[in-house]
C-alpha atoms as a PDB file:
ATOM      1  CA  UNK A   1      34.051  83.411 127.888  1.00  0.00           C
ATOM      2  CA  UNK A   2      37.117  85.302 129.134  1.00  0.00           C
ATOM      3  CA  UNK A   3      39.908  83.354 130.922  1.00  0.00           C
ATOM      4  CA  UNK A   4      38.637  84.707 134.283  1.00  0.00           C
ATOM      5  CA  UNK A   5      35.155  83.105 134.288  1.00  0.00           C
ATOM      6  CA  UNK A   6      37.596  79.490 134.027  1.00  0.00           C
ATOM      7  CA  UNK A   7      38.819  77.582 136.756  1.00  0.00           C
ATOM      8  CA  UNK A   8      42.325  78.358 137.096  1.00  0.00           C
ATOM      9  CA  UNK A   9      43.488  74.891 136.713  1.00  0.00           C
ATOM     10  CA  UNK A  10      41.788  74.941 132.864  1.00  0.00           C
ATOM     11  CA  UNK A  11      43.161  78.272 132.465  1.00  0.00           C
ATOM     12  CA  UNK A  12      46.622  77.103 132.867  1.00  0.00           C
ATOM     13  CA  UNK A  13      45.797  74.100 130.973  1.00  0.00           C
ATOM     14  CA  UNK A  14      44.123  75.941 128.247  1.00  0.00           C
ATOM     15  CA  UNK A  15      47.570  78.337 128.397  1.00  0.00           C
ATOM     16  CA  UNK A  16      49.690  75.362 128.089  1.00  0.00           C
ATOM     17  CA  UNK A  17      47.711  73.663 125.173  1.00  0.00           C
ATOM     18  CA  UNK A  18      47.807  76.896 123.439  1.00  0.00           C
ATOM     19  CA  UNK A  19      51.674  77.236 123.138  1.00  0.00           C
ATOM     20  CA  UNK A  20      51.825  73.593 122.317  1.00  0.00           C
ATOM     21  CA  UNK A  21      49.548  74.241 119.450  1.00  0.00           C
ATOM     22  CA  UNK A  22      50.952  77.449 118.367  1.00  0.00           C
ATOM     23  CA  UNK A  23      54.929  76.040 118.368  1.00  0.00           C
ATOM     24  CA  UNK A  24      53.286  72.886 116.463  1.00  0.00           C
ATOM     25  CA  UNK A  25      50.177  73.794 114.710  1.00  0.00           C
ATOM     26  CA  UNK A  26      50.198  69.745 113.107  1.00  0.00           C
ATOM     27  CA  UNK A  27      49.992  68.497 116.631  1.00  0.00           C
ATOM     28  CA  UNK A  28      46.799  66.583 116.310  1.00  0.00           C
ATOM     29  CA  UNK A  29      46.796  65.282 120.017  1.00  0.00           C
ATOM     30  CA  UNK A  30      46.933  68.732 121.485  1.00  0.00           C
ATOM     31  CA  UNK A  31      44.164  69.901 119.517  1.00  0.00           C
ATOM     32  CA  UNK A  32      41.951  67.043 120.548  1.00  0.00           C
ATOM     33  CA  UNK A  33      43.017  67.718 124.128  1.00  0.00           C
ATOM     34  CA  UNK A  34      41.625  71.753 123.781  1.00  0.00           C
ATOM     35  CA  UNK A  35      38.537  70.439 122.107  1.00  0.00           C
ATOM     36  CA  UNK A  36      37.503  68.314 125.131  1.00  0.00           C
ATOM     37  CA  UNK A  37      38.485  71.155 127.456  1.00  0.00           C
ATOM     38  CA  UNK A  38      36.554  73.665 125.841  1.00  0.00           C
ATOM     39  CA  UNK A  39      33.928  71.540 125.596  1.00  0.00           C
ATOM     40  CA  UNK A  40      33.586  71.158 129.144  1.00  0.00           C
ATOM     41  CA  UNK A  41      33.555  74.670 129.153  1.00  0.00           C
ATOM     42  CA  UNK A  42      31.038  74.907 127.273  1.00  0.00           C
ATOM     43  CA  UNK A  43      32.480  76.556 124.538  1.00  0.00           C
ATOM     44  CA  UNK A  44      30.941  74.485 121.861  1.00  0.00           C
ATOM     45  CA  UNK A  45      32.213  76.178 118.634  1.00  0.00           C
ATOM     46  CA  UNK A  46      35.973  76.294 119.956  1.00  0.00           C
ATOM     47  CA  UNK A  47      36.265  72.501 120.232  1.00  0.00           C
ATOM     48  CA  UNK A  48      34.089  71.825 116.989  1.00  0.00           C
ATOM     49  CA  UNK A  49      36.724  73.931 115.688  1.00  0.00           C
ATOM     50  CA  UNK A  50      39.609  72.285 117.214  1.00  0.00           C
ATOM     51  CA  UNK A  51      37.959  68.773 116.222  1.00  0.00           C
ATOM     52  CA  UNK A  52      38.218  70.050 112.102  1.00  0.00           C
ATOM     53  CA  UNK A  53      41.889  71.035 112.317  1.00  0.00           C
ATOM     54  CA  UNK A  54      42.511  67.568 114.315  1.00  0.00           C
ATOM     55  CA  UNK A  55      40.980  66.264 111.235  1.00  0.00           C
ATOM     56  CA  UNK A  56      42.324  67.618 108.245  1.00  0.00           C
ATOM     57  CA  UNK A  57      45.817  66.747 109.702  1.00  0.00           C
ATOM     58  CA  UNK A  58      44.437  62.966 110.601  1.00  0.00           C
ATOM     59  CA  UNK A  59      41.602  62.089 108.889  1.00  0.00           C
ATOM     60  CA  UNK A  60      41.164  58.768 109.773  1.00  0.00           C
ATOM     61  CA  UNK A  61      41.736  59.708 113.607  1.00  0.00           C
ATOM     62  CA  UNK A  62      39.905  60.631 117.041  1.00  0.00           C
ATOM     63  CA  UNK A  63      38.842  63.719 116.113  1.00  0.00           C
ATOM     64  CA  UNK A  64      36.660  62.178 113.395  1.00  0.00           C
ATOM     65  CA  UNK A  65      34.992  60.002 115.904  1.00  0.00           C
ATOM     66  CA  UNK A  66      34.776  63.406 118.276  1.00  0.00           C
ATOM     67  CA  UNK A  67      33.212  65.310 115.387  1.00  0.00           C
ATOM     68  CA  UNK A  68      30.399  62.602 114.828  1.00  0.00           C
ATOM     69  CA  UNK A  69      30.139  62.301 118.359  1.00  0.00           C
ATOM     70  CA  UNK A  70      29.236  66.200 118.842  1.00  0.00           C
ATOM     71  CA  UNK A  71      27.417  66.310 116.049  1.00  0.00           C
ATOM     72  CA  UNK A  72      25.015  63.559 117.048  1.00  0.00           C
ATOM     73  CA  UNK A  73      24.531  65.280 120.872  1.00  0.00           C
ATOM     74  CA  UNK A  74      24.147  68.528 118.653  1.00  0.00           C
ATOM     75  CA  UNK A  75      21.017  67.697 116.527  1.00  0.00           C
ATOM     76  CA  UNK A  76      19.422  65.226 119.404  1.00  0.00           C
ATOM     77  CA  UNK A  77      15.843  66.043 119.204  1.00  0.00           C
ATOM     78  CA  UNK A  78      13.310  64.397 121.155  1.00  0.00           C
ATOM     79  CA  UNK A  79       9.955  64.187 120.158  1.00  0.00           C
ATOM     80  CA  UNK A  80       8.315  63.807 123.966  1.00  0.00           C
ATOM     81  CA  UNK A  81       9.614  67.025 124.488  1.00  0.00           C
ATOM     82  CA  UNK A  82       8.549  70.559 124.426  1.00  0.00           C
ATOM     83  CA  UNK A  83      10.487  71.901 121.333  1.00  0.00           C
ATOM     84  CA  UNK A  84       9.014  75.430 119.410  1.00  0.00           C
END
């Protein structure tokens, strides 16, 4: 998804996070922060990825409870429903 195809007010966010993270790459809160806004992106893989580094600085943190979070809305399967 290029930054075009994002509301510009995520954009800049996105931007802003990024700098943060790249200046401090420990900052656990920032990462969090990207992972939920890629998330609502819908860029799934980004914020699972942002979720891991949150956790290997903090592992006993948020992103811990994000990952099992995502994971669990991840592997949902529901047996009343058509799935091939």
């Amino acid at each position: 998804m290029k930054m075009e195809s994002i509301p510009e007010e995520s954009a800049a966010r996105l931007r802003s996070l990024d700098a943060r993270i790249a200046a401090d790459g420990g900052d656990e809160e920032a990462l969090i922060e990207r992972g939920r806004l890629y998330w609502a992106l819908g860029r799934r893989s980004e914020a699972i990825g942002d979720y891991l580094a949150a956790r290997q600085i903090n592992p006993s943190g948020k992103a811990t409870q994000l990952l099992k979070a995502t994971y669990e809305i991840l592997n949902f399967y529901n047996k009343d429903l058509y799935n091939p």
